[in-house]
Protein backbone atom coordinates (compact mmCIF):
# COMPACT_ATOMS: atom_id res chain seq x y z
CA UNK A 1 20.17 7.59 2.00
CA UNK A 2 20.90 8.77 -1.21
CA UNK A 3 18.87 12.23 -2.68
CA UNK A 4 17.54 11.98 -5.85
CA UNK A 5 14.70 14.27 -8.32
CA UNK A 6 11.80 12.72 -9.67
CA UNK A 7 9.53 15.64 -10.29
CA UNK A 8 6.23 16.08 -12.70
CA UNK A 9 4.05 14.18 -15.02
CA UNK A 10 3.22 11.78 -17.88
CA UNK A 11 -0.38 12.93 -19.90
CA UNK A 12 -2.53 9.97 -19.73
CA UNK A 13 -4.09 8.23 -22.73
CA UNK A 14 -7.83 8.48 -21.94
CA UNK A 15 -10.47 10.28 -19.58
CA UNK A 16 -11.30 8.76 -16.00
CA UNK A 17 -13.68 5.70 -15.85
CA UNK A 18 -16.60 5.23 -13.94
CA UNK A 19 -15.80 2.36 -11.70
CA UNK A 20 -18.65 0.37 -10.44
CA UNK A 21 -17.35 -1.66 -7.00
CA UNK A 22 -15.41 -4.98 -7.29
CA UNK A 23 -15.75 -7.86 -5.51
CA UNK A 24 -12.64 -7.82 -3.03
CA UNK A 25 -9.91 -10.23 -2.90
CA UNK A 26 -6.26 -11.10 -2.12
CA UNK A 27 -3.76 -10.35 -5.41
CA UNK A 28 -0.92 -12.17 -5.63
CA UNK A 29 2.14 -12.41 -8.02
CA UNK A 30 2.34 -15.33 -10.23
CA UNK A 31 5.62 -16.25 -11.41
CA UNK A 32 5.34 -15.95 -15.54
CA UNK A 33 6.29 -13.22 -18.13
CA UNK A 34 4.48 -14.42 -21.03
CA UNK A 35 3.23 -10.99 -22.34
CA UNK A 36 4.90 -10.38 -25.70
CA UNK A 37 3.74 -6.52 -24.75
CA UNK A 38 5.87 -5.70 -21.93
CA UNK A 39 8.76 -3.95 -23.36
CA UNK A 40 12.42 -5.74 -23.28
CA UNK A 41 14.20 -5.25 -19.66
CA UNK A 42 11.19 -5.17 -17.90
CA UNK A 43 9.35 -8.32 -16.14
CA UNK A 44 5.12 -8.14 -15.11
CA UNK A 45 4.07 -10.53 -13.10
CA UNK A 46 0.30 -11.36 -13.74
CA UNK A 47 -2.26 -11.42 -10.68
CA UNK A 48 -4.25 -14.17 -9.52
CA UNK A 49 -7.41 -13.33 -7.62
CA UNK A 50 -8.12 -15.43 -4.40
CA UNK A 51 -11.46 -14.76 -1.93
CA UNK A 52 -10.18 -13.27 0.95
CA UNK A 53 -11.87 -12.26 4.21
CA UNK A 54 -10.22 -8.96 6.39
CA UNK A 55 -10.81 -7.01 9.23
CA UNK A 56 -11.12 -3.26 9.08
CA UNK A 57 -7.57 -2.61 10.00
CA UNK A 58 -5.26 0.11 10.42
CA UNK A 59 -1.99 -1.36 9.32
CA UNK A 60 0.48 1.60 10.57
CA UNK A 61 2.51 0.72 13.70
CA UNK A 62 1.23 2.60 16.54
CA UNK A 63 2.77 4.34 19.82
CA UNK A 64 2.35 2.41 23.09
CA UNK A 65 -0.62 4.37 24.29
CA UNK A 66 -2.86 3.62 21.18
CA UNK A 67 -5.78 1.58 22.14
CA UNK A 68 -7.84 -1.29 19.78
CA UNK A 69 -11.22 -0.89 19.65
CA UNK A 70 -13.19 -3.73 18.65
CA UNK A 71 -13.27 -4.70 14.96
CA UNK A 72 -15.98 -6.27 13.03
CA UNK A 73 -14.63 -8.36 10.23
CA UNK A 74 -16.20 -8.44 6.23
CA UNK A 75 -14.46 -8.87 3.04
CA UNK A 76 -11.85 -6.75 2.26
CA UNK A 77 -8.78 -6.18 -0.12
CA UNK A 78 -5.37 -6.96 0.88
CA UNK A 79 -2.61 -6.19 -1.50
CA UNK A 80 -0.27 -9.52 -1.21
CA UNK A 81 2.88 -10.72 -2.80
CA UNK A 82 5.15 -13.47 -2.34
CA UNK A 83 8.64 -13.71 -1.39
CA UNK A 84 11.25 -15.99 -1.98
CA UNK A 85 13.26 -16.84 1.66
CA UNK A 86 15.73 -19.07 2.88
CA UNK A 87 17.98 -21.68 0.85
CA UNK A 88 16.65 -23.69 -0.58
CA UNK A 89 14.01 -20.87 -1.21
CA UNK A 90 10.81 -20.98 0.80
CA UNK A 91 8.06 -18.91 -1.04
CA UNK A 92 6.15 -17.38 1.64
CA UNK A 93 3.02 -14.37 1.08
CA UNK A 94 3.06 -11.25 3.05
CA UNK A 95 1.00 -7.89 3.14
CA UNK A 96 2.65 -5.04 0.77
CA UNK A 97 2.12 -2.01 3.56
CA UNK A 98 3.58 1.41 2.66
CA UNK A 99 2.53 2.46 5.66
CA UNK A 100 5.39 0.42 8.04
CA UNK A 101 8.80 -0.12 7.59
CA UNK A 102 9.89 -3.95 8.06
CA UNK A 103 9.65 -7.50 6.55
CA UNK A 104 8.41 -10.51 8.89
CA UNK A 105 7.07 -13.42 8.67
CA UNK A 106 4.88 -16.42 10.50
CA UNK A 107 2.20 -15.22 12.10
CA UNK A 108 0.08 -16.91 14.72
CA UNK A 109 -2.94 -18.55 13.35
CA UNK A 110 -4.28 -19.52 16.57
CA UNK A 111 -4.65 -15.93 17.52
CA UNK A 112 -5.95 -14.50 14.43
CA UNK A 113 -8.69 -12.19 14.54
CA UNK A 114 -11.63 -14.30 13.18
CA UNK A 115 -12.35 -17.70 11.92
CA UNK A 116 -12.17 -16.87 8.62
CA UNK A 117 -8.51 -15.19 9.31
CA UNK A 118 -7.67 -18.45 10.93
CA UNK A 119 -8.05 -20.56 8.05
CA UNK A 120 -6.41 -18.07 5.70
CA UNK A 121 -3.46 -18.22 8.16
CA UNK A 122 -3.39 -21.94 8.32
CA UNK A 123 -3.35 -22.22 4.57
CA UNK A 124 -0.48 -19.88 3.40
CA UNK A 125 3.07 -21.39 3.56
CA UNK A 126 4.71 -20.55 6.30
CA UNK A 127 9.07 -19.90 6.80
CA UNK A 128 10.64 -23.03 8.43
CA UNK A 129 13.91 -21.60 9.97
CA UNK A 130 15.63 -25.29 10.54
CA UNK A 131 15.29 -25.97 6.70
CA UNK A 132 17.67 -22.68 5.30
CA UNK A 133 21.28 -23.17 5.17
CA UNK A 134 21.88 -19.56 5.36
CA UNK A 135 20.29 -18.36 7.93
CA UNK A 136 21.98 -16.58 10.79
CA UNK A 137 19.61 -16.14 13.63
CA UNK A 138 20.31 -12.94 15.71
CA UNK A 139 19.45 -12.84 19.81
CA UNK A 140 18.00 -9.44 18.78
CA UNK A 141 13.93 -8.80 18.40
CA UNK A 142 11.55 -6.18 18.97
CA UNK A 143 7.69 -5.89 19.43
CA UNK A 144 5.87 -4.21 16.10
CA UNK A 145 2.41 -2.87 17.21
CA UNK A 146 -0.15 -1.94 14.78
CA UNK A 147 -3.08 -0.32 14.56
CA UNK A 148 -4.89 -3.63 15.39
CA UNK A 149 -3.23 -6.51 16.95
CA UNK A 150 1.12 -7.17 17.33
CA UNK A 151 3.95 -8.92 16.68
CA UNK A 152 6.94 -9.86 18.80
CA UNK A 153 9.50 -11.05 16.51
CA UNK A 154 13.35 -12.37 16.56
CA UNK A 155 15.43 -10.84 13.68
CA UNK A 156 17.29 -13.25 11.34
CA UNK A 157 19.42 -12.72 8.00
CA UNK A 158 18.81 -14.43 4.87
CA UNK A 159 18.35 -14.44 1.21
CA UNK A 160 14.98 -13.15 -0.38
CA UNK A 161 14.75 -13.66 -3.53
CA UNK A 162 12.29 -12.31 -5.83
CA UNK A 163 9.69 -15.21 -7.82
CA UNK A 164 10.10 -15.24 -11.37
CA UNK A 165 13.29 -13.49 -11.36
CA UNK A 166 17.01 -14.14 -11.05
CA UNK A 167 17.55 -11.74 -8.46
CA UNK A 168 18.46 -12.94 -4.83
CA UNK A 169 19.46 -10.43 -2.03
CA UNK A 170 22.02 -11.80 0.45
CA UNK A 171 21.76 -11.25 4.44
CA UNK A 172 18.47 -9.06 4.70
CA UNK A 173 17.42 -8.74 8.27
CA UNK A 174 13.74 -9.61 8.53
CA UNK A 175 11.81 -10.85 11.39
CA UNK A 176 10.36 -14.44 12.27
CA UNK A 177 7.58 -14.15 14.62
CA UNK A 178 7.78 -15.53 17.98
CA UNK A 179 4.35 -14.17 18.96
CA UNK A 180 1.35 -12.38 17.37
CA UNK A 181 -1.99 -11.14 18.59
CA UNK A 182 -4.73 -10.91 15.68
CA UNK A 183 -2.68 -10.58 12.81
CA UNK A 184 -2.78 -13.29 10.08
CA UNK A 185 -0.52 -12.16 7.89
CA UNK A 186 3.27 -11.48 7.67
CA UNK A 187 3.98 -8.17 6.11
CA UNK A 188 6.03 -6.18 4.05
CA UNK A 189 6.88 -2.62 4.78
CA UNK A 190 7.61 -0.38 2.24
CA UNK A 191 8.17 2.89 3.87
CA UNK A 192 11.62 4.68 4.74
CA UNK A 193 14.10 2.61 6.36
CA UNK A 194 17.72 2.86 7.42
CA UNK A 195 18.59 6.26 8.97
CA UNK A 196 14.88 7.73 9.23
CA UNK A 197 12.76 4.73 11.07
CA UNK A 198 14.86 2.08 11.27
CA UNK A 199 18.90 1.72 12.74
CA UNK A 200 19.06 -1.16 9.84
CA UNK A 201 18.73 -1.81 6.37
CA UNK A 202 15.29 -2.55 5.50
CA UNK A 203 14.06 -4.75 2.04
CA UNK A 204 14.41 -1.54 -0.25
CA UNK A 205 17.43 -0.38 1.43
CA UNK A 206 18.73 -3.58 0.56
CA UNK A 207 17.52 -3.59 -3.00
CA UNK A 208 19.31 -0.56 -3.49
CA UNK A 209 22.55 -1.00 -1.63
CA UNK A 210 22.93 -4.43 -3.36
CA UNK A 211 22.23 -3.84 -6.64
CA UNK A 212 23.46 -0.61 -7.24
CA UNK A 213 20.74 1.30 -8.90
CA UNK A 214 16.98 0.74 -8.11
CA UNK A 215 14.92 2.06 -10.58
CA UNK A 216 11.28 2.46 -11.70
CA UNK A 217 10.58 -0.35 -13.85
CA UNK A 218 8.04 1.42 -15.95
CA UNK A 219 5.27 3.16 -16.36
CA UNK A 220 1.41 1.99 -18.06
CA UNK A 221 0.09 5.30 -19.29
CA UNK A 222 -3.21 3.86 -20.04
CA UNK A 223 -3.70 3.16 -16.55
CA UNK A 224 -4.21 6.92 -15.27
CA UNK A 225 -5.97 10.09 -16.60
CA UNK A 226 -4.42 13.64 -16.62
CA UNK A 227 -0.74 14.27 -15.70
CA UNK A 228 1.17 13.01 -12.78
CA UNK A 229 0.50 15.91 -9.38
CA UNK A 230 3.71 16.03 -6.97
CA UNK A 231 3.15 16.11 -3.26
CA UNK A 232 6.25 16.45 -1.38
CA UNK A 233 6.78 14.26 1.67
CA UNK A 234 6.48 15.51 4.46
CA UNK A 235 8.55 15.26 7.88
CA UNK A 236 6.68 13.39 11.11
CA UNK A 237 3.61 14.74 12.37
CA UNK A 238 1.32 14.84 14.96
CA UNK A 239 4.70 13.98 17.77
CA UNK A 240 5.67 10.91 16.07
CA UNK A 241 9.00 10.09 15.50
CA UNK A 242 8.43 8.22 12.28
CA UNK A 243 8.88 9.41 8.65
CA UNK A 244 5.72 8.10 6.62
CA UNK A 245 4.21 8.88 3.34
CA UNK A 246 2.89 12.18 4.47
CA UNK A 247 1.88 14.57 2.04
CA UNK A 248 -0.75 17.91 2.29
CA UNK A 249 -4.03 17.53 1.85
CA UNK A 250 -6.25 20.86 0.95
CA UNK A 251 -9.89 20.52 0.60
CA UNK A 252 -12.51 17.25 1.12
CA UNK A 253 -15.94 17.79 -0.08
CA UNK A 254 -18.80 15.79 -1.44
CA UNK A 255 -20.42 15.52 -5.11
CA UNK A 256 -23.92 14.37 -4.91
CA UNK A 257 -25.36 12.44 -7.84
CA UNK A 258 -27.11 15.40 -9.35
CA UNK A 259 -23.40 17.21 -9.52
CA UNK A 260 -24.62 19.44 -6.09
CA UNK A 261 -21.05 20.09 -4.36
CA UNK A 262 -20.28 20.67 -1.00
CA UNK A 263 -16.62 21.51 1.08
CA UNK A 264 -15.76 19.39 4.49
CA UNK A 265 -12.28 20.74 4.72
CA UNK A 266 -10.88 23.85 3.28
CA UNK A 267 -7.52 23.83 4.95
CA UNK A 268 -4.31 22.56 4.80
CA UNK A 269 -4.04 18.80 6.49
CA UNK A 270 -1.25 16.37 6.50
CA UNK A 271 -2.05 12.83 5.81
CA UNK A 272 -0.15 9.94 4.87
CA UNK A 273 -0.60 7.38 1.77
CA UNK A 274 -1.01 3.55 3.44
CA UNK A 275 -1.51 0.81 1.35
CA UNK A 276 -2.34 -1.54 4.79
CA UNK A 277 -5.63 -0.10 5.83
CA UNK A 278 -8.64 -0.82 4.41
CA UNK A 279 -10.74 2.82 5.38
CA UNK A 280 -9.38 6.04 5.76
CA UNK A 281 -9.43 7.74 8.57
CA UNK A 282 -10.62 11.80 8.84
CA UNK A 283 -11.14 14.35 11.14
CA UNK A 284 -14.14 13.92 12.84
CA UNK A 285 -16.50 17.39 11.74
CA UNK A 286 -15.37 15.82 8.50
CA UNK A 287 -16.60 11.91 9.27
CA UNK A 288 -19.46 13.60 10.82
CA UNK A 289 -20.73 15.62 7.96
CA UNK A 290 -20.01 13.24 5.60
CA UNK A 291 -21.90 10.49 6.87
CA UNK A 292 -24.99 12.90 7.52
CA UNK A 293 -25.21 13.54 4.18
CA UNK A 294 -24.90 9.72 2.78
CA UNK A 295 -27.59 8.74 5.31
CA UNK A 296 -25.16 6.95 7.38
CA UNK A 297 -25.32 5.77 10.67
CA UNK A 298 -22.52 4.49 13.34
CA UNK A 299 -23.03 1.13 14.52
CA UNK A 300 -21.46 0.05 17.66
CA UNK A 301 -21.47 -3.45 16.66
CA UNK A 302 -20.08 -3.17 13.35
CA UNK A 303 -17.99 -0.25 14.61
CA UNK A 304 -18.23 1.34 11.48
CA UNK A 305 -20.75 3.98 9.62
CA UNK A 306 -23.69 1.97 7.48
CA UNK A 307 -24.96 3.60 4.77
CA UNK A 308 -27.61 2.75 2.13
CA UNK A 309 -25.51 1.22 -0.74
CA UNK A 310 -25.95 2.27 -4.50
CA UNK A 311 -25.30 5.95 -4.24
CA UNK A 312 -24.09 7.72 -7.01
CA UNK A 313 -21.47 10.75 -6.45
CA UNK A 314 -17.78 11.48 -4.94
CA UNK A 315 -16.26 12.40 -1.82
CA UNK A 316 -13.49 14.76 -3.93
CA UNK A 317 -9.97 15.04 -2.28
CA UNK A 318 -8.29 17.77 -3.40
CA UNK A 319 -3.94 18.30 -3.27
CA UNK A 320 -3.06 21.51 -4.83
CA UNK A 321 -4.57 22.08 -8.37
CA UNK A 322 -5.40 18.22 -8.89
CA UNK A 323 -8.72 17.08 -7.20
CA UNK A 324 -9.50 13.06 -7.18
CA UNK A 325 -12.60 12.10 -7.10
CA UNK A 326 -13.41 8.81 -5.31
CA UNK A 327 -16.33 7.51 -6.63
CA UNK A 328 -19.31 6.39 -3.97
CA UNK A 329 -18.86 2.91 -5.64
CA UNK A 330 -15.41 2.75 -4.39
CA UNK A 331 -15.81 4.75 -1.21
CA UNK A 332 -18.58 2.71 -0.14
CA UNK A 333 -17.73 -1.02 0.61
CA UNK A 334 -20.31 -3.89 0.37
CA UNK A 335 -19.91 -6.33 3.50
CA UNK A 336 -20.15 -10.09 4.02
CA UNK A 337 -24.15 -9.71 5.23
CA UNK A 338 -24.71 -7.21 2.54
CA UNK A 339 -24.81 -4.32 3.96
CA UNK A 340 -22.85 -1.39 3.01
CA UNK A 341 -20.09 0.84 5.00
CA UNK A 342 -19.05 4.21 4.62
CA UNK A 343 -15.16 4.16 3.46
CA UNK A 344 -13.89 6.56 6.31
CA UNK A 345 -13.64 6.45 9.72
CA UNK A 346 -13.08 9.30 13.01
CA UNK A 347 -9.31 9.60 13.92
CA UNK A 348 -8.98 11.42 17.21
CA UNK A 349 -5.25 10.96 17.46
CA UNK A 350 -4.47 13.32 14.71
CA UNK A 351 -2.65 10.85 12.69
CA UNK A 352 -5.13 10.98 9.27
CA UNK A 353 -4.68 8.13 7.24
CA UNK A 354 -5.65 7.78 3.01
CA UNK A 355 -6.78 4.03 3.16
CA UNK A 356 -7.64 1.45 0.11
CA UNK A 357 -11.08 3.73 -0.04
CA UNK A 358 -8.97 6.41 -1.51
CA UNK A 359 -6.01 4.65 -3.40
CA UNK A 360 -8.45 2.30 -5.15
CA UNK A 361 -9.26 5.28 -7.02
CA UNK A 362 -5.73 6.30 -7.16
CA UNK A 363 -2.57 5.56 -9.27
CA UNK A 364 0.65 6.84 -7.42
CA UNK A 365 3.99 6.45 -7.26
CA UNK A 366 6.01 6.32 -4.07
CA UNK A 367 9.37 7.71 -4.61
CA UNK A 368 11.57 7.42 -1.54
CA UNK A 369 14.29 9.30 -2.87
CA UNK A 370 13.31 12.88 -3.65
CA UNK A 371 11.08 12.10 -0.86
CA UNK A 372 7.59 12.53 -3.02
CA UNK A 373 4.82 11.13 -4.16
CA UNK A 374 3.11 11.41 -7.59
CA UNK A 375 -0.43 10.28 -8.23
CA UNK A 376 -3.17 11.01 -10.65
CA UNK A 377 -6.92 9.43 -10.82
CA UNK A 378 -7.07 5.74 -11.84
CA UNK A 379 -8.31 4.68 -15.27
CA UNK A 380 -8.41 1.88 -17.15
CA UNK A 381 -8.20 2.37 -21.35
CA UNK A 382 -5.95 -0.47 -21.95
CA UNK A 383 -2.16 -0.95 -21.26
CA UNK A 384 0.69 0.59 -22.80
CA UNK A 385 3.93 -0.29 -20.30
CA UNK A 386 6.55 2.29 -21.11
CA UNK A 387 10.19 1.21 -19.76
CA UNK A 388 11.84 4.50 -18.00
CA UNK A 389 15.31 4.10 -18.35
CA UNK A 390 17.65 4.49 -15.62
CA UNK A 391 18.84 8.10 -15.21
CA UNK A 392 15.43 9.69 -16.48
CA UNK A 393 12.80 11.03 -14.51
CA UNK A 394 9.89 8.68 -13.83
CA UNK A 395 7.30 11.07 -14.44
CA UNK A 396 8.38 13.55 -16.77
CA UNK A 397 10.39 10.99 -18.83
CA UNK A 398 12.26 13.51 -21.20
CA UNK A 399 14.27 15.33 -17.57
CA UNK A 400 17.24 14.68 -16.65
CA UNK A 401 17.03 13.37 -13.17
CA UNK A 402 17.39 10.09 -11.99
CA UNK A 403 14.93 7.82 -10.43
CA UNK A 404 16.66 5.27 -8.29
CA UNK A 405 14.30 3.93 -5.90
CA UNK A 406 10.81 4.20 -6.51
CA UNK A 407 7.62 2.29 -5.82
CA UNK A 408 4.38 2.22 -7.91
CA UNK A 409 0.82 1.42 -6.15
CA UNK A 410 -2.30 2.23 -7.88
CA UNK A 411 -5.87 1.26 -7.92
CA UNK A 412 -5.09 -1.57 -5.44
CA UNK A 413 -4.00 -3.59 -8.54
CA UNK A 414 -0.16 -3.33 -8.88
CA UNK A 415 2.36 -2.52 -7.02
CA UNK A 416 5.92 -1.78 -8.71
CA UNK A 417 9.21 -1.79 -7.46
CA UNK A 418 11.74 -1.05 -10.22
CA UNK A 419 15.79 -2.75 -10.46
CA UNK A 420 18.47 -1.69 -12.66
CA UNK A 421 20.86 -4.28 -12.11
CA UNK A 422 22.96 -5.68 -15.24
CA UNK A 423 21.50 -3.60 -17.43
CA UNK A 424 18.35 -5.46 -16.73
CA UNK A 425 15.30 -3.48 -15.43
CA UNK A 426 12.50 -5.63 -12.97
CA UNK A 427 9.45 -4.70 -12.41
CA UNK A 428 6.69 -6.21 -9.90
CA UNK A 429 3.22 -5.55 -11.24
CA UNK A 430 0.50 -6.55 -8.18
């Protein structure tokens, strides 16, 4: 894998919002680029908003001795995009997860996790092998286990192509399911691939090994307040053998409505970015304090914490000299019944997890190359897309460095992966 710099920070445009909570739903690209505002080279996909109903998942795969626990479902965000497999092409949604590492597809309705899931299953579009004329099935497969539910799956090679775009990648190795247990999506996997997790090119290995140059498509500095903080990846933790978005947390602590603050955690703690789970998941003195002080309460039958909904405050994350606040609105997530949940969970196995409850609140970029991440508060004062041409740094914009392979999540709105190729720059905006 090649190295690459992308170090510090873009000043923002305008001071952090107050976000009140959203009603969740499913994003997913649409395939125009009407906006006479995105800047030449670049192409933004607008989102469409669909209901969609989720369980409270942990979307990281998991080592053979991990047990489920039972899982109530409510309505939840999933950050979705669709794909472009198969020739002719078959356009097909999956879950965008940076926290696995491979692309498959066809899940198994009937053993979805709910009802609800069911139906969603049944009525996205689903891969039909026998219809591509370049597929080459392989007698190879492996079982992916996640934090809830699995997916035994036979590897094929095709072309994925990306909507709205002219770019096609040849012979990717993705799975088709053969067999899933309570998973009702096909997913995406973002995270490190060829050499580090995986023995095989994965979708961004291939973006960059086929097109030469994968870049950062740009940058909307109206969409995040302050400068850019860099977190270093870290290597695996807590015995695993995997390389995830891991980075060092410092400090957790509370802000109460009347501005009263409080510290959790005042050491350092390694937890990893993951777009595929819907809480995050904390040591459990912190989980435990935390939910004494927002009047929460476990519930076995929900298995989550309740907690009276409205509260005003933060639960403040802090990563070196940048603190993000998480506002209660976001933290806090309204269910189906309308009760409210608290946004974390207990993690016993060491592996702590920053879930949509955080990154709602968060615009990042993943940069697989230097390996880092860079991430600021959300905030929303408009749009201003900035192209970063290839060869600059992403963040600073006026160094040197390159930026060849980086990926953009923030707020759960967009996702970005950049492409240089033919002096043409794409960008995927979630």
């Amino acid at each position: 894998m090649a190295r690459l710099k992308l170090s510090a920070a873009l000043a923002a445009l305008c001071g952090t919002l107050a976000l009140g909570a959203t009603l969740p739903t499913t994003r997913t690209l649409a395939t125009s680029n009407e906006d006479a505002s995105i800047p030449k080279g670049m192409l933004a996909f607008p989102m469409k908003r669909e209901p969609h109903d989720e369980t409270v998942e942990r979307r990281r795969v998991r080592r053979a001795e991990d047990t489920d626990t039972q899982i109530y479902n409510y309505s939840s965000v999933a950050y979705m995009i669709e794909l472009d497999l198969g020739t002719p092409a078959q356009t097909v949604k999956v879950i965008v997860d940076t926290g696995s590492s491979e692309l498959w597809v066809n899940p198994d309705c009937d053993t979805a996790s709910s009802l609800p899931q069911q139906s969603e299953c049944l009525a996205n579009d689903y891969f039909n092998v026998e219809k591509s004329s370049t597929i080459v099935v392989s007698n190879r497969g492996k079982t992916l286990r996640y934090g809830l539910g699995d997916a035994t799956i036979r590897y094929v090679t095709d072309n994925v192509g990306l909507p709205g775009s002219d770019v096609e990648l040849e012979t990717v190795r993705f799975g088709v399911a053969q067999r899933t247990d309570q998973m009702s999506h096909g997913i995406l996997g973002l995270s490190f691939g060829n050499g580090l997790n995986l023995d095989y090119n994965n979708f961004v290995d291939e973006l960059f090994e086929q097109n030469g140059l994968l870049t950062f498509g740009g940058l909307d500095t109206k969409k995040y307040s302050g400068k850019l903080h860099t977190e270093q990846i870290l290597g695996p933790q807590n015995q695993e053998d995997l390389y995830r978005f891991w980075v060092t947390l410092n400090k957790i602590g509370l802000t109460d409505g009347g501005g009263n603050s409080k510290t959790y955690l005042d050491e350092d703690l390694a937890v990893f970015f993951d777009t595929g789970a819907t809480l995050s998941y904390l040591p459990e003195a912190v989980v435990t304090a935390l939910a004494k002080d927002l009047d929460a309460e476990y519930r076995s039958d929900y298995d989550l914490y309740l907690v009276p909904c409205g509260q005003d405050g933060s639960v403040d994350f802090t990563f070196g000299n940048t603190t993000i606040n998480v506002s209660l609105h976001e933290f806090i997530w309204e269910l189906r019944d309308g009760t409210c949940a608290m946004g974390a969970m207990v993690e016993q196995s060491g592996s702590y997890i920053l879930g949509a409850s955080f990154l709602r609140s968060v615009y990042a970029v993943f940069d697989l190359q230097s390996p880092a991440i860079h991430f600021a508060a959300y905030a929303n004062c408009g749009s201003n897309l900035q192209e970063v041409p290839a060869g600059t740094n992403a963040a600073a914009h006026d160094d040197d460095s390159a930026a060849d392979r980086t990926m953009m999540f923030h707020n759960g709105m967009w996702l970005s992966v950049g492409l240089v190729a033919a002096e043409q720059a794409l960008a995927w905006l979630l």
